[in-house]
N, C-alpha and C. Protein backbone atom coordinates (compact mmCIF):
# COMPACT_ATOMS: atom_id res chain seq x y z
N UNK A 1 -90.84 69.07 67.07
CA UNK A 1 -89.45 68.88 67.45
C UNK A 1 -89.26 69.30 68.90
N UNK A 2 -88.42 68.32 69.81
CA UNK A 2 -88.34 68.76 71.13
C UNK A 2 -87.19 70.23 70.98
N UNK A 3 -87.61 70.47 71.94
CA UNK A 3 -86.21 72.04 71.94
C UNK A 3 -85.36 71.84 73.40
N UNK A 4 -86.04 70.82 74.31
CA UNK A 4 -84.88 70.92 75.30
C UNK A 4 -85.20 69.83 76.32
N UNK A 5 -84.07 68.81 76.51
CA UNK A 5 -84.35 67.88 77.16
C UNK A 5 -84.03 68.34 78.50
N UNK A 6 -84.58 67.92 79.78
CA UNK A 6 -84.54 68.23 81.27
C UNK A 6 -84.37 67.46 82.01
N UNK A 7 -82.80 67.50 82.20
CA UNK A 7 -82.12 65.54 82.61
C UNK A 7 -82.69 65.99 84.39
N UNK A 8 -82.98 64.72 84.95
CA UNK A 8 -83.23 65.36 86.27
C UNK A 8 -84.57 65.51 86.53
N UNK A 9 -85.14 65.24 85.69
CA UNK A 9 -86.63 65.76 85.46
C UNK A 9 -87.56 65.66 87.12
N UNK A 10 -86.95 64.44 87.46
CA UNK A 10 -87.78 63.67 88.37
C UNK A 10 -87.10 64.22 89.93
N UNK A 11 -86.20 64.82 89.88
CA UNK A 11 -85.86 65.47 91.21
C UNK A 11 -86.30 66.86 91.54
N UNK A 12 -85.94 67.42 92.50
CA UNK A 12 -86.39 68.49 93.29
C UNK A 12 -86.18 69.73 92.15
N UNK A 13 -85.11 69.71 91.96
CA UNK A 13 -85.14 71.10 90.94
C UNK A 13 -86.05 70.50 89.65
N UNK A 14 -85.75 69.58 89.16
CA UNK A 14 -86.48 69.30 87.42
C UNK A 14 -88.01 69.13 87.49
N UNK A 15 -88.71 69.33 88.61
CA UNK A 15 -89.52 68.68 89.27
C UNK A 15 -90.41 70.19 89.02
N UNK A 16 -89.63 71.32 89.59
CA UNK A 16 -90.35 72.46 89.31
C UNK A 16 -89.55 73.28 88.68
N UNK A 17 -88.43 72.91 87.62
CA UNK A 17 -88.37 73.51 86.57
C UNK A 17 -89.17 73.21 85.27
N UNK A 18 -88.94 71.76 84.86
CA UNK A 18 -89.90 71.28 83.85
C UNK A 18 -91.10 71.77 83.62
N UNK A 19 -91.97 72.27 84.50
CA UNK A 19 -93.43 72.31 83.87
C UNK A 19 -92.96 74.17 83.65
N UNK A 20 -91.85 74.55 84.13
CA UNK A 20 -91.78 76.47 83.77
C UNK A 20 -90.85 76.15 82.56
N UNK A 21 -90.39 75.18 81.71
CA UNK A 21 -90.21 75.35 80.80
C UNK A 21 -91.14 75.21 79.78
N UNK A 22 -91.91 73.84 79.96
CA UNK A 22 -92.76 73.36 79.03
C UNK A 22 -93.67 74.11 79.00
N UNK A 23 -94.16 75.38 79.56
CA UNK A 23 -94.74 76.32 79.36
C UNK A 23 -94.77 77.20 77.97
N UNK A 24 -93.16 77.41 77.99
CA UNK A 24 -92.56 78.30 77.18
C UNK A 24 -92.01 77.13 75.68
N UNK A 25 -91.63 76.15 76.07
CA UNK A 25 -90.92 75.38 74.92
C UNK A 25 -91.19 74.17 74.71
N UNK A 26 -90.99 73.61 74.06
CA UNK A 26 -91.17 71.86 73.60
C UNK A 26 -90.48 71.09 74.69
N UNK A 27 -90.57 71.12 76.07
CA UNK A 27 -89.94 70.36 77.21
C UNK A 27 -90.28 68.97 77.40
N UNK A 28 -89.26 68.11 77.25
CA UNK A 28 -89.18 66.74 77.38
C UNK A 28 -87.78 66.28 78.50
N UNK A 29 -88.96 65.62 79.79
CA UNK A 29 -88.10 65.20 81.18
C UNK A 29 -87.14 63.68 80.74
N UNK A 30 -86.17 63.97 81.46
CA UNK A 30 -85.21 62.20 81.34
C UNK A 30 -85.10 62.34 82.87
N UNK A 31 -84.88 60.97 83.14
CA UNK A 31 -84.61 60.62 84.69
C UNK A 31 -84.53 59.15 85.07
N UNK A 32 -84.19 58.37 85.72
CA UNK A 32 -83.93 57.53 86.23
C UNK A 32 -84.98 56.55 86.75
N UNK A 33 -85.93 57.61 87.13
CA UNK A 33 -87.04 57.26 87.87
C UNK A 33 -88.40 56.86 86.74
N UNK A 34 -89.68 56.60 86.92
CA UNK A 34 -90.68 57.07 86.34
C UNK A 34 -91.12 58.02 86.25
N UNK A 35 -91.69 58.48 85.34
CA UNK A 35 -92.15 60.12 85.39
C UNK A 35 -93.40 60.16 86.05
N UNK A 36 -93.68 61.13 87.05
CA UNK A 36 -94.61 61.22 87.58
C UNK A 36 -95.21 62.66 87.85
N UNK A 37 -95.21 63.39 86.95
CA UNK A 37 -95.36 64.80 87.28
C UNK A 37 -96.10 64.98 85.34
N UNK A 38 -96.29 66.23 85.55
CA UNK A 38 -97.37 66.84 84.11
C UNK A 38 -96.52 67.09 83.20
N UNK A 39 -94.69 67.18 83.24
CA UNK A 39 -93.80 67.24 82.33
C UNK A 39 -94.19 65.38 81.54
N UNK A 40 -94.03 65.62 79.96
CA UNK A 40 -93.60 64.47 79.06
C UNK A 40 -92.33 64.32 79.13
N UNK A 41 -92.17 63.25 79.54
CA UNK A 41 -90.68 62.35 80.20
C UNK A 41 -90.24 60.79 79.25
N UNK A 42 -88.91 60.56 79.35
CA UNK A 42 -88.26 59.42 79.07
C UNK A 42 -87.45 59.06 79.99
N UNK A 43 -87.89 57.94 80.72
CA UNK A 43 -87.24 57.39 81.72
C UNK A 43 -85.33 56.38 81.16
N UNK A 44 -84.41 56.87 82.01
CA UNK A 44 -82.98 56.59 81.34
C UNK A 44 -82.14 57.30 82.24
N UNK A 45 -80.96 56.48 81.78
CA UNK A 45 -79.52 57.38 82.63
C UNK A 45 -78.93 57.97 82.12
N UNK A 46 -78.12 58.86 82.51
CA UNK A 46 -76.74 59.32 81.48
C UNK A 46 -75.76 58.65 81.38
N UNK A 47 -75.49 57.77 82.15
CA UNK A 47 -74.56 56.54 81.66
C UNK A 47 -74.95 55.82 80.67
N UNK A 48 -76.30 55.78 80.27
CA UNK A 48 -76.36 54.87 78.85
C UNK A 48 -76.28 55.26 77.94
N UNK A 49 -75.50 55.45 76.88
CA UNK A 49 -75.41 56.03 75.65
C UNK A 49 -76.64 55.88 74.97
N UNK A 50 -76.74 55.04 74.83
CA UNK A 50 -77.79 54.63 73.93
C UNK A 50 -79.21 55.42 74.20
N UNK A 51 -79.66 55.49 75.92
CA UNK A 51 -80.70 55.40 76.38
C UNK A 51 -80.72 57.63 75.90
N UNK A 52 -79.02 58.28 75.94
CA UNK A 52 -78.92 59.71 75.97
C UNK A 52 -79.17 59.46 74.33
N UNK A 53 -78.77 58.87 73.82
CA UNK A 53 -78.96 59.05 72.17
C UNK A 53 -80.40 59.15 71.92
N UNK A 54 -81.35 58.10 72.55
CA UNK A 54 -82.63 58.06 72.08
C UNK A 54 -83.39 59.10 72.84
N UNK A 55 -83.09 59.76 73.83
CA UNK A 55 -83.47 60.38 74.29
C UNK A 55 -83.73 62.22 73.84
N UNK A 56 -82.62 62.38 73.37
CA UNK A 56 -81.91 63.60 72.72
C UNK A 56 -82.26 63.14 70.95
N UNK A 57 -82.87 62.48 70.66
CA UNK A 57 -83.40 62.36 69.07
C UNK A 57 -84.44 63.71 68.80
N UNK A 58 -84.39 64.60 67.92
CA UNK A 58 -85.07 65.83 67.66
C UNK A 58 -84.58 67.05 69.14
N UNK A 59 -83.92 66.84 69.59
CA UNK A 59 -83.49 67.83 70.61
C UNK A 59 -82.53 68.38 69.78
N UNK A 60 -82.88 69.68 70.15
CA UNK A 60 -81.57 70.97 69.62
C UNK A 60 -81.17 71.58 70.73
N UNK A 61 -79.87 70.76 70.95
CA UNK A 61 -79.10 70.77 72.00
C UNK A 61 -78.05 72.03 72.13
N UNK A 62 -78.01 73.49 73.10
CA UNK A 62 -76.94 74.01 72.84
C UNK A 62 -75.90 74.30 74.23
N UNK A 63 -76.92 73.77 75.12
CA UNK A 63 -76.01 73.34 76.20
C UNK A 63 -76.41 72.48 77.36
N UNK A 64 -75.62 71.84 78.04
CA UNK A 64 -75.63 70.73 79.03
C UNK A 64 -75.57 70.71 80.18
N UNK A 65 -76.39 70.96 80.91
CA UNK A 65 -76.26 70.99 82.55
C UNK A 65 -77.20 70.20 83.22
N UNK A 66 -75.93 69.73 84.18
CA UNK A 66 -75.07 70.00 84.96
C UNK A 66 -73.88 69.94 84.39
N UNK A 67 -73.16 70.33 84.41
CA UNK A 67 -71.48 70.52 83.58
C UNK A 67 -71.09 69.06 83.48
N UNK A 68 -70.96 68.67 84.95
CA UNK A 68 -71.09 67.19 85.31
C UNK A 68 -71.41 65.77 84.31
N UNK A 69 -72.75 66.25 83.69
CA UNK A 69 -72.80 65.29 82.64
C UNK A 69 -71.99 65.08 81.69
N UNK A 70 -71.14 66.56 81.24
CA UNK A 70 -70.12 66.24 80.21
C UNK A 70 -68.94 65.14 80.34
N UNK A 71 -68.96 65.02 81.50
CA UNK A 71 -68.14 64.40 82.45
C UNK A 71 -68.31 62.55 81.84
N UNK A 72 -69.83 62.69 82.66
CA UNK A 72 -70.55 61.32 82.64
C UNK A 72 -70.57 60.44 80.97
N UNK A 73 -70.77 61.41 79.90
CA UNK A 73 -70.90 60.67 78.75
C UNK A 73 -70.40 61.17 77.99
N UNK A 74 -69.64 61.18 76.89
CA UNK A 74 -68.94 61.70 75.86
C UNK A 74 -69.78 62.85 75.46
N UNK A 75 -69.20 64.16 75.43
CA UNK A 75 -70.04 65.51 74.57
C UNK A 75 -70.46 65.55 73.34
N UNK A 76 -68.89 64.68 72.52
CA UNK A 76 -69.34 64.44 71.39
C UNK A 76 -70.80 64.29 70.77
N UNK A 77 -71.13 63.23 71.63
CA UNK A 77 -72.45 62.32 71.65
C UNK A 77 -73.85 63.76 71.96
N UNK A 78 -73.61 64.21 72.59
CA UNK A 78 -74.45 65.45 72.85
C UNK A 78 -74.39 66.16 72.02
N UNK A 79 -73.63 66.73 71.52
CA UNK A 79 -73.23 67.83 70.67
C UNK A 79 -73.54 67.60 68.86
N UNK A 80 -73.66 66.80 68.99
CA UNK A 80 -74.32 66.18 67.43
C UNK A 80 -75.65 65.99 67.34
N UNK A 81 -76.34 65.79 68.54
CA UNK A 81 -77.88 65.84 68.07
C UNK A 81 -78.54 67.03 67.31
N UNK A 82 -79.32 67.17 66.23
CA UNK A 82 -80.02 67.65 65.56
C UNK A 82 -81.43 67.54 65.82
């Protein structure tokens, strides 16, 4: 089971946060881009529902950052993954 998705994966911060999580936890990158770094990634936006739904499947989600994203896609939608 993933334990924490790392939206951003592919930029400057997710870039060298990801591999100091996936150290410690089940870390799985999302981003826009291709993944190109030693984090396991799913390439997607947060504008796509669909693409945050499939993405966040087995994620135990208990919070969302950048705040921002709450913004970008319904929380609802976040807040229900199991």
């Amino acid at each position: 089971m993933k334990e924490i998705l790392v939206t951003g994966s592919e930029g400057e911060v997710g870039r060298a946060l990801g591999p100091q999580l996936a150290r410690q936890l089940d870390a799985v990158g999302f981003d826009l881009r291709s993944p190109t770094g030693p984090l396991k990634a799913v390439q997607g936006g947060l504008t796509d529902r669909r693409q945050v739904e499939a993405a966040l499947d087995g994620v135990q989600v208990s919070r969302i950052w950048p705040p921002c994203c709450q913004e970008i896609t319904r929380p609802a939608i976040l807040w229900s993954a199991t």
